[in-house]
C-alpha atoms as a PDB file:
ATOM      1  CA  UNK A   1       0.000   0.000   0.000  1.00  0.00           C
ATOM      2  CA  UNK A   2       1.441   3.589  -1.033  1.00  0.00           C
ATOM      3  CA  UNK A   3       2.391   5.928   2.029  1.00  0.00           C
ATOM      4  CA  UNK A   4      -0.137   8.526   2.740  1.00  0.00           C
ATOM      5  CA  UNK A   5       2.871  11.506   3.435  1.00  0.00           C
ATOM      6  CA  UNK A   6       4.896  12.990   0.434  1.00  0.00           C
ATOM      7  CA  UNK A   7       7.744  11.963  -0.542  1.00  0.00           C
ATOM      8  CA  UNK A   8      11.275  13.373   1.373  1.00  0.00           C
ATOM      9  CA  UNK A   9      14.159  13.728  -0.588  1.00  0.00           C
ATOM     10  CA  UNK A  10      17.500  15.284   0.044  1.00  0.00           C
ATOM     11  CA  UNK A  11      17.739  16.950  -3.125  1.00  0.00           C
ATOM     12  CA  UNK A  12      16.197  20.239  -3.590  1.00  0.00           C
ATOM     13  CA  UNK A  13      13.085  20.700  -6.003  1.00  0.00           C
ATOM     14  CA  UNK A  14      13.802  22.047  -9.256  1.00  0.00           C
ATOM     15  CA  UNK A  15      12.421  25.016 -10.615  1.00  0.00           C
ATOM     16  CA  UNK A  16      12.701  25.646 -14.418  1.00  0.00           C
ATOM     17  CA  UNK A  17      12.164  29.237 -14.671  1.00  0.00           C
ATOM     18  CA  UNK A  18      10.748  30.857 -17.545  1.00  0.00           C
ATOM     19  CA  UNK A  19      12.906  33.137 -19.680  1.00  0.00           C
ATOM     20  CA  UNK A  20      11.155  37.128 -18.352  1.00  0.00           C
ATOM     21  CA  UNK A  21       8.618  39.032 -21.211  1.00  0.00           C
ATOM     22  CA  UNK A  22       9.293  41.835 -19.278  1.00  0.00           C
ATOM     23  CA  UNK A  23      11.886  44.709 -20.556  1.00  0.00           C
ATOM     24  CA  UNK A  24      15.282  44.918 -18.834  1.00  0.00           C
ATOM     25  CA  UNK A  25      14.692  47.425 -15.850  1.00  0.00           C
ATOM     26  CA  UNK A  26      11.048  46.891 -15.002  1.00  0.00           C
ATOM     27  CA  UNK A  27       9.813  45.042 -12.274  1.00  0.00           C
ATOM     28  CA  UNK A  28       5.704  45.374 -12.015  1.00  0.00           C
ATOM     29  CA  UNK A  29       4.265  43.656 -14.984  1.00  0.00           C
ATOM     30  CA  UNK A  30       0.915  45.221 -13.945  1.00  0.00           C
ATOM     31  CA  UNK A  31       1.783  48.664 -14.912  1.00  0.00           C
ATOM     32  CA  UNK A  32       3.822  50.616 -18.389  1.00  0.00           C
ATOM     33  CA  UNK A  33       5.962  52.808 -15.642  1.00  0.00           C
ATOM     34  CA  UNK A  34       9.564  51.325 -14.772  1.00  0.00           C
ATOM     35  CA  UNK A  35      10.769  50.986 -11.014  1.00  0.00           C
ATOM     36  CA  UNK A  36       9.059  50.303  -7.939  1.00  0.00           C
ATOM     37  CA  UNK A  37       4.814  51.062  -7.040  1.00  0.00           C
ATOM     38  CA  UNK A  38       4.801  54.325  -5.110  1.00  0.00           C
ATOM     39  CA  UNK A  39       3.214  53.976  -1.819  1.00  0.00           C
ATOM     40  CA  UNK A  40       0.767  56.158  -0.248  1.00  0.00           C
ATOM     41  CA  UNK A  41      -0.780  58.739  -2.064  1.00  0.00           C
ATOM     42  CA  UNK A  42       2.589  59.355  -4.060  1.00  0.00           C
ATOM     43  CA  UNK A  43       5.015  61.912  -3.969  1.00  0.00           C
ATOM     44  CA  UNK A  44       6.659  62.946  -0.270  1.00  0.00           C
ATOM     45  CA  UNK A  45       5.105  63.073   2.572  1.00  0.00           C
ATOM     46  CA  UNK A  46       4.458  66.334   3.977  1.00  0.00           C
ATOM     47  CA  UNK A  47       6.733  67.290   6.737  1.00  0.00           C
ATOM     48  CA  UNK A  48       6.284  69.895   9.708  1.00  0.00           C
ATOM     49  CA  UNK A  49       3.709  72.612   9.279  1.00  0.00           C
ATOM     50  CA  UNK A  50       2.388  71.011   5.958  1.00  0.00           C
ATOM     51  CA  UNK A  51       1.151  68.124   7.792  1.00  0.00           C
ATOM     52  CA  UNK A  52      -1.160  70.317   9.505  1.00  0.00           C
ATOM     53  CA  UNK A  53      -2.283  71.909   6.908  1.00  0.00           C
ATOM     54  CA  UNK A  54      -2.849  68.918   4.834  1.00  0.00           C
ATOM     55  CA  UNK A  55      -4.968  67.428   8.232  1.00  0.00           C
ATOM     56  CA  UNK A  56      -6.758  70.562   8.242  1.00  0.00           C
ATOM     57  CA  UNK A  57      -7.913  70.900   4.570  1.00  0.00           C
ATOM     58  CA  UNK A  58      -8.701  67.173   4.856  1.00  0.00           C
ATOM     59  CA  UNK A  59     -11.412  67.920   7.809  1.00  0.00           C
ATOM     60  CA  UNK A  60     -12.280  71.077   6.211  1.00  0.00           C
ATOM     61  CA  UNK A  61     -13.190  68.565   2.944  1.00  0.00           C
ATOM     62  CA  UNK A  62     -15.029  66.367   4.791  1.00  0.00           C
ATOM     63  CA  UNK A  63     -17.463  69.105   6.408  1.00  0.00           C
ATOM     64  CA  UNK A  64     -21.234  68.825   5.026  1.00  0.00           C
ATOM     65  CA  UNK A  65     -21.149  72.235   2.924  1.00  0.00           C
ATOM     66  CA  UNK A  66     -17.582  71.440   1.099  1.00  0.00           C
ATOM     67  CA  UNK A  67     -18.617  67.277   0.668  1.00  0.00           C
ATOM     68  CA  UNK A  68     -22.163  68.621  -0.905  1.00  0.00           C
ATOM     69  CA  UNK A  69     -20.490  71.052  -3.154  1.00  0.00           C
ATOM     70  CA  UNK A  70     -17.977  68.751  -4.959  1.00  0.00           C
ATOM     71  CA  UNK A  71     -21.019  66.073  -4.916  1.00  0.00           C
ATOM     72  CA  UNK A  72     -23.503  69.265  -6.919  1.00  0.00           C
ATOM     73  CA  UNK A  73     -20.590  70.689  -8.881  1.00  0.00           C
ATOM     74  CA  UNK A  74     -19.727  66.871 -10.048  1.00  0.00           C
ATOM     75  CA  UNK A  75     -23.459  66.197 -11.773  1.00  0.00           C
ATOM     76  CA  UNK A  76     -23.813  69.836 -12.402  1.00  0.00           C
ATOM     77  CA  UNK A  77     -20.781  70.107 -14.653  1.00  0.00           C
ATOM     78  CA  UNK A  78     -21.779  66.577 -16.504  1.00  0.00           C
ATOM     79  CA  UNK A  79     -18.968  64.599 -14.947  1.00  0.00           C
ATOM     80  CA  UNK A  80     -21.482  62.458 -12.478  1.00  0.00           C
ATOM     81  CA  UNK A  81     -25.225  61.239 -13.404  1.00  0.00           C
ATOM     82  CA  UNK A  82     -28.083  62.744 -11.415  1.00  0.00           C
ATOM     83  CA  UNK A  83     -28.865  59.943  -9.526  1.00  0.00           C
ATOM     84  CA  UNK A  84     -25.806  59.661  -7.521  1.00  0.00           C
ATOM     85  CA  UNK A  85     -27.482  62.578  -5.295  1.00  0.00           C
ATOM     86  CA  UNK A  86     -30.706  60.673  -5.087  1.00  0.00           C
ATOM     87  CA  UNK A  87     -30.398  59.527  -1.485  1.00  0.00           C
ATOM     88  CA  UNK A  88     -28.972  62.995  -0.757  1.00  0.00           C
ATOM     89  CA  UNK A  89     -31.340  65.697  -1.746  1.00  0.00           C
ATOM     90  CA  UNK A  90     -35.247  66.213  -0.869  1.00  0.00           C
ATOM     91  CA  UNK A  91     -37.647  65.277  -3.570  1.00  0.00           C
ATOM     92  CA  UNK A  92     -38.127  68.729  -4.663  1.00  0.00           C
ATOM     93  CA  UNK A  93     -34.351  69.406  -4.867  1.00  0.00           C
ATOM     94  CA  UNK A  94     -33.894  66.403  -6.919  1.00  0.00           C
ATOM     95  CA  UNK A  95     -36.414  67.575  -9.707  1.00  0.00           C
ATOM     96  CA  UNK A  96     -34.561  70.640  -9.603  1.00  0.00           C
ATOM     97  CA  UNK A  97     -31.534  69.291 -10.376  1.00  0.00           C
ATOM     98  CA  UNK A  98     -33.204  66.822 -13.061  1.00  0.00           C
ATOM     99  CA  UNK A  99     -34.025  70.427 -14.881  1.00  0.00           C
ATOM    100  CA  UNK A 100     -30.542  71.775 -14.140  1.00  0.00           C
ATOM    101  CA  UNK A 101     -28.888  68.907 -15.476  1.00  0.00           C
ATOM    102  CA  UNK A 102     -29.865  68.973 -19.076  1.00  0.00           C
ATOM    103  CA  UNK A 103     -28.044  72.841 -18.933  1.00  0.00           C
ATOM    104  CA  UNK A 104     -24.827  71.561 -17.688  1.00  0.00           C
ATOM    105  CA  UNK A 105     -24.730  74.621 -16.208  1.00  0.00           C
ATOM    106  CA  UNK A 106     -21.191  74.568 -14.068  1.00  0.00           C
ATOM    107  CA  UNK A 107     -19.698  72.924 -17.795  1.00  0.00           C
ATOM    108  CA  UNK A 108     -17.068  74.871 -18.689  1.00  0.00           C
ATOM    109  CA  UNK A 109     -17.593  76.362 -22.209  1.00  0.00           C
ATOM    110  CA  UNK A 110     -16.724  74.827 -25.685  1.00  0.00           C
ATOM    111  CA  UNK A 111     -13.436  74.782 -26.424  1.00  0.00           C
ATOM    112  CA  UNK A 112     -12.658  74.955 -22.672  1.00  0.00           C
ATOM    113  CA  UNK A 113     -10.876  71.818 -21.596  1.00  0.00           C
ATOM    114  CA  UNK A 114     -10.915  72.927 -17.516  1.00  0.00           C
ATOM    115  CA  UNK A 115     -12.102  70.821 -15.035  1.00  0.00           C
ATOM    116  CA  UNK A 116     -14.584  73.058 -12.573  1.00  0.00           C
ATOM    117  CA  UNK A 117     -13.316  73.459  -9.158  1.00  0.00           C
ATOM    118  CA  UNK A 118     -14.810  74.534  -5.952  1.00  0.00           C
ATOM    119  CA  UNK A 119     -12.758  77.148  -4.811  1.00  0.00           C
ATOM    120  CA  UNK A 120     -14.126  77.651  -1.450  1.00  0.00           C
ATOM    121  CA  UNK A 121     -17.340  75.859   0.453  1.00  0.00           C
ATOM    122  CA  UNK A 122     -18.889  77.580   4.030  1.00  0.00           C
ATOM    123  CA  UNK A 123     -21.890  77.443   5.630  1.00  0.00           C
ATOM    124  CA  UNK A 124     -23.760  78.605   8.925  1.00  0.00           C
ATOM    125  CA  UNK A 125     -26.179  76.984  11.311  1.00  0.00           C
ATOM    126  CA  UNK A 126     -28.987  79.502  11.885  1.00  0.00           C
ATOM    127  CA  UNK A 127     -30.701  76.838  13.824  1.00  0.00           C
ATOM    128  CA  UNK A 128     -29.911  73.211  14.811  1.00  0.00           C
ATOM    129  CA  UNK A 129     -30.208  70.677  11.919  1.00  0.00           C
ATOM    130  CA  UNK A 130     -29.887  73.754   9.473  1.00  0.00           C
ATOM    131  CA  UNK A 131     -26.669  74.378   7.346  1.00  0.00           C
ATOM    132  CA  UNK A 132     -27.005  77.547   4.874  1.00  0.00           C
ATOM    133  CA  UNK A 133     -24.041  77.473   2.138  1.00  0.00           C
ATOM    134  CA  UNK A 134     -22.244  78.887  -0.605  1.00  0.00           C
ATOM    135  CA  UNK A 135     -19.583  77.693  -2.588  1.00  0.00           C
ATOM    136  CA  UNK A 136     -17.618  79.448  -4.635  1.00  0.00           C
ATOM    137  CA  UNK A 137     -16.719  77.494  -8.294  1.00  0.00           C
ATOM    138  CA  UNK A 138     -14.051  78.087 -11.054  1.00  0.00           C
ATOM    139  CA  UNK A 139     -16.026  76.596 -14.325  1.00  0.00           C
ATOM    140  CA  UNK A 140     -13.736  78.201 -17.648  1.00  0.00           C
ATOM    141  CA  UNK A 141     -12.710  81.700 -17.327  1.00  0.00           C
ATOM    142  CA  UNK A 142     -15.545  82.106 -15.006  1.00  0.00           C
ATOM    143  CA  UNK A 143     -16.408  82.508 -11.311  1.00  0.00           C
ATOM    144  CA  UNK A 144     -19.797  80.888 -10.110  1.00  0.00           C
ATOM    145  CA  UNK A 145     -21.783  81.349  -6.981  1.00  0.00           C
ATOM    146  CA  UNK A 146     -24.053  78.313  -5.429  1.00  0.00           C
ATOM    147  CA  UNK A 147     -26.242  78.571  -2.553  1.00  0.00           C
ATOM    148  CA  UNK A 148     -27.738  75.549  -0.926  1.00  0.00           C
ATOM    149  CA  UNK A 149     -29.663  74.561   2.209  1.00  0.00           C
ATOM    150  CA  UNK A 150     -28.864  71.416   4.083  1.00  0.00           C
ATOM    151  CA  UNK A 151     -31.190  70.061   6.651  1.00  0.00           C
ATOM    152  CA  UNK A 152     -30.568  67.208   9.287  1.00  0.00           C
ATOM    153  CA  UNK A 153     -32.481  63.910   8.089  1.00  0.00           C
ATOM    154  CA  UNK A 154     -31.092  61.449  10.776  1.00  0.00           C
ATOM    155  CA  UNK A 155     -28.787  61.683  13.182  1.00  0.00           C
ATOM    156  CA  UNK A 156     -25.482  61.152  10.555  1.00  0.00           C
ATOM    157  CA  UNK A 157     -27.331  61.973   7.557  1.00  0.00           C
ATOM    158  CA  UNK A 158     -27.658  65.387   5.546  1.00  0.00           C
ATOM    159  CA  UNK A 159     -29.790  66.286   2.840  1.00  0.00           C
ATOM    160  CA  UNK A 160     -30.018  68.832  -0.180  1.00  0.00           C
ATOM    161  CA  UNK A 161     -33.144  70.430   0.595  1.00  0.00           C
ATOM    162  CA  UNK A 162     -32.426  73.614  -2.165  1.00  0.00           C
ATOM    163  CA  UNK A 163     -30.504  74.938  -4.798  1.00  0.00           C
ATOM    164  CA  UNK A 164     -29.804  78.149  -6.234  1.00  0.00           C
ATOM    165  CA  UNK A 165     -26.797  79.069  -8.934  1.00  0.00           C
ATOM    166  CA  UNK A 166     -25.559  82.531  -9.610  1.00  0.00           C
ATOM    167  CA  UNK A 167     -28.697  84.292  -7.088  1.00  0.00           C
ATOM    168  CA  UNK A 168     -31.148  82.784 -10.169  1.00  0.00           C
ATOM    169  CA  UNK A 169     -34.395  80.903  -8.507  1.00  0.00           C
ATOM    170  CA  UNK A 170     -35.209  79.737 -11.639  1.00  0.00           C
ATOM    171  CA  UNK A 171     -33.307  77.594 -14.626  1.00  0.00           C
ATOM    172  CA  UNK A 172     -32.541  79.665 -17.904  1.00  0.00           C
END
Protein backbone atom coordinates (compact mmCIF):
# COMPACT_ATOMS: atom_id res chain seq x y z
CA UNK A 1 0.00 0.00 0.00
CA UNK A 2 1.44 3.59 -1.03
CA UNK A 3 2.39 5.93 2.03
CA UNK A 4 -0.14 8.53 2.74
CA UNK A 5 2.87 11.51 3.44
CA UNK A 6 4.90 12.99 0.43
CA UNK A 7 7.74 11.96 -0.54
CA UNK A 8 11.28 13.37 1.37
CA UNK A 9 14.16 13.73 -0.59
CA UNK A 10 17.50 15.28 0.04
CA UNK A 11 17.74 16.95 -3.12
CA UNK A 12 16.20 20.24 -3.59
CA UNK A 13 13.08 20.70 -6.00
CA UNK A 14 13.80 22.05 -9.26
CA UNK A 15 12.42 25.02 -10.62
CA UNK A 16 12.70 25.65 -14.42
CA UNK A 17 12.16 29.24 -14.67
CA UNK A 18 10.75 30.86 -17.55
CA UNK A 19 12.91 33.14 -19.68
CA UNK A 20 11.15 37.13 -18.35
CA UNK A 21 8.62 39.03 -21.21
CA UNK A 22 9.29 41.84 -19.28
CA UNK A 23 11.89 44.71 -20.56
CA UNK A 24 15.28 44.92 -18.83
CA UNK A 25 14.69 47.42 -15.85
CA UNK A 26 11.05 46.89 -15.00
CA UNK A 27 9.81 45.04 -12.27
CA UNK A 28 5.70 45.37 -12.02
CA UNK A 29 4.27 43.66 -14.98
CA UNK A 30 0.92 45.22 -13.94
CA UNK A 31 1.78 48.66 -14.91
CA UNK A 32 3.82 50.62 -18.39
CA UNK A 33 5.96 52.81 -15.64
CA UNK A 34 9.56 51.32 -14.77
CA UNK A 35 10.77 50.99 -11.01
CA UNK A 36 9.06 50.30 -7.94
CA UNK A 37 4.81 51.06 -7.04
CA UNK A 38 4.80 54.33 -5.11
CA UNK A 39 3.21 53.98 -1.82
CA UNK A 40 0.77 56.16 -0.25
CA UNK A 41 -0.78 58.74 -2.06
CA UNK A 42 2.59 59.35 -4.06
CA UNK A 43 5.01 61.91 -3.97
CA UNK A 44 6.66 62.95 -0.27
CA UNK A 45 5.10 63.07 2.57
CA UNK A 46 4.46 66.33 3.98
CA UNK A 47 6.73 67.29 6.74
CA UNK A 48 6.28 69.89 9.71
CA UNK A 49 3.71 72.61 9.28
CA UNK A 50 2.39 71.01 5.96
CA UNK A 51 1.15 68.12 7.79
CA UNK A 52 -1.16 70.32 9.50
CA UNK A 53 -2.28 71.91 6.91
CA UNK A 54 -2.85 68.92 4.83
CA UNK A 55 -4.97 67.43 8.23
CA UNK A 56 -6.76 70.56 8.24
CA UNK A 57 -7.91 70.90 4.57
CA UNK A 58 -8.70 67.17 4.86
CA UNK A 59 -11.41 67.92 7.81
CA UNK A 60 -12.28 71.08 6.21
CA UNK A 61 -13.19 68.57 2.94
CA UNK A 62 -15.03 66.37 4.79
CA UNK A 63 -17.46 69.10 6.41
CA UNK A 64 -21.23 68.83 5.03
CA UNK A 65 -21.15 72.23 2.92
CA UNK A 66 -17.58 71.44 1.10
CA UNK A 67 -18.62 67.28 0.67
CA UNK A 68 -22.16 68.62 -0.90
CA UNK A 69 -20.49 71.05 -3.15
CA UNK A 70 -17.98 68.75 -4.96
CA UNK A 71 -21.02 66.07 -4.92
CA UNK A 72 -23.50 69.27 -6.92
CA UNK A 73 -20.59 70.69 -8.88
CA UNK A 74 -19.73 66.87 -10.05
CA UNK A 75 -23.46 66.20 -11.77
CA UNK A 76 -23.81 69.84 -12.40
CA UNK A 77 -20.78 70.11 -14.65
CA UNK A 78 -21.78 66.58 -16.50
CA UNK A 79 -18.97 64.60 -14.95
CA UNK A 80 -21.48 62.46 -12.48
CA UNK A 81 -25.23 61.24 -13.40
CA UNK A 82 -28.08 62.74 -11.41
CA UNK A 83 -28.87 59.94 -9.53
CA UNK A 84 -25.81 59.66 -7.52
CA UNK A 85 -27.48 62.58 -5.30
CA UNK A 86 -30.71 60.67 -5.09
CA UNK A 87 -30.40 59.53 -1.48
CA UNK A 88 -28.97 62.99 -0.76
CA UNK A 89 -31.34 65.70 -1.75
CA UNK A 90 -35.25 66.21 -0.87
CA UNK A 91 -37.65 65.28 -3.57
CA UNK A 92 -38.13 68.73 -4.66
CA UNK A 93 -34.35 69.41 -4.87
CA UNK A 94 -33.89 66.40 -6.92
CA UNK A 95 -36.41 67.58 -9.71
CA UNK A 96 -34.56 70.64 -9.60
CA UNK A 97 -31.53 69.29 -10.38
CA UNK A 98 -33.20 66.82 -13.06
CA UNK A 99 -34.02 70.43 -14.88
CA UNK A 100 -30.54 71.78 -14.14
CA UNK A 101 -28.89 68.91 -15.48
CA UNK A 102 -29.87 68.97 -19.08
CA UNK A 103 -28.04 72.84 -18.93
CA UNK A 104 -24.83 71.56 -17.69
CA UNK A 105 -24.73 74.62 -16.21
CA UNK A 106 -21.19 74.57 -14.07
CA UNK A 107 -19.70 72.92 -17.79
CA UNK A 108 -17.07 74.87 -18.69
CA UNK A 109 -17.59 76.36 -22.21
CA UNK A 110 -16.72 74.83 -25.68
CA UNK A 111 -13.44 74.78 -26.42
CA UNK A 112 -12.66 74.95 -22.67
CA UNK A 113 -10.88 71.82 -21.60
CA UNK A 114 -10.91 72.93 -17.52
CA UNK A 115 -12.10 70.82 -15.04
CA UNK A 116 -14.58 73.06 -12.57
CA UNK A 117 -13.32 73.46 -9.16
CA UNK A 118 -14.81 74.53 -5.95
CA UNK A 119 -12.76 77.15 -4.81
CA UNK A 120 -14.13 77.65 -1.45
CA UNK A 121 -17.34 75.86 0.45
CA UNK A 122 -18.89 77.58 4.03
CA UNK A 123 -21.89 77.44 5.63
CA UNK A 124 -23.76 78.61 8.92
CA UNK A 125 -26.18 76.98 11.31
CA UNK A 126 -28.99 79.50 11.88
CA UNK A 127 -30.70 76.84 13.82
CA UNK A 128 -29.91 73.21 14.81
CA UNK A 129 -30.21 70.68 11.92
CA UNK A 130 -29.89 73.75 9.47
CA UNK A 131 -26.67 74.38 7.35
CA UNK A 132 -27.01 77.55 4.87
CA UNK A 133 -24.04 77.47 2.14
CA UNK A 134 -22.24 78.89 -0.60
CA UNK A 135 -19.58 77.69 -2.59
CA UNK A 136 -17.62 79.45 -4.63
CA UNK A 137 -16.72 77.49 -8.29
CA UNK A 138 -14.05 78.09 -11.05
CA UNK A 139 -16.03 76.60 -14.32
CA UNK A 140 -13.74 78.20 -17.65
CA UNK A 141 -12.71 81.70 -17.33
CA UNK A 142 -15.54 82.11 -15.01
CA UNK A 143 -16.41 82.51 -11.31
CA UNK A 144 -19.80 80.89 -10.11
CA UNK A 145 -21.78 81.35 -6.98
CA UNK A 146 -24.05 78.31 -5.43
CA UNK A 147 -26.24 78.57 -2.55
CA UNK A 148 -27.74 75.55 -0.93
CA UNK A 149 -29.66 74.56 2.21
CA UNK A 150 -28.86 71.42 4.08
CA UNK A 151 -31.19 70.06 6.65
CA UNK A 152 -30.57 67.21 9.29
CA UNK A 153 -32.48 63.91 8.09
CA UNK A 154 -31.09 61.45 10.78
CA UNK A 155 -28.79 61.68 13.18
CA UNK A 156 -25.48 61.15 10.56
CA UNK A 157 -27.33 61.97 7.56
CA UNK A 158 -27.66 65.39 5.55
CA UNK A 159 -29.79 66.29 2.84
CA UNK A 160 -30.02 68.83 -0.18
CA UNK A 161 -33.14 70.43 0.60
CA UNK A 162 -32.43 73.61 -2.17
CA UNK A 163 -30.50 74.94 -4.80
CA UNK A 164 -29.80 78.15 -6.23
CA UNK A 165 -26.80 79.07 -8.93
CA UNK A 166 -25.56 82.53 -9.61
CA UNK A 167 -28.70 84.29 -7.09
CA UNK A 168 -31.15 82.78 -10.17
CA UNK A 169 -34.40 80.90 -8.51
CA UNK A 170 -35.21 79.74 -11.64
CA UNK A 171 -33.31 77.59 -14.63
CA UNK A 172 -32.54 79.67 -17.90
Amino acid sequence: MPSQQPPTTSQPSRRVRRPSSRPPGRSDTRRPGAGPRPTGHGGPRPTGGSVRRSVARQAHEAQPPYWFAERLLLVLSGRRPLHTLMRHTRPSTYERLAQLVPLAPLHPGPGDRSTPVVLEARGRQPCSGVIEAFARIKSGNRQRAMAFRLELDTPAQWRCAAIELDGEDEPR
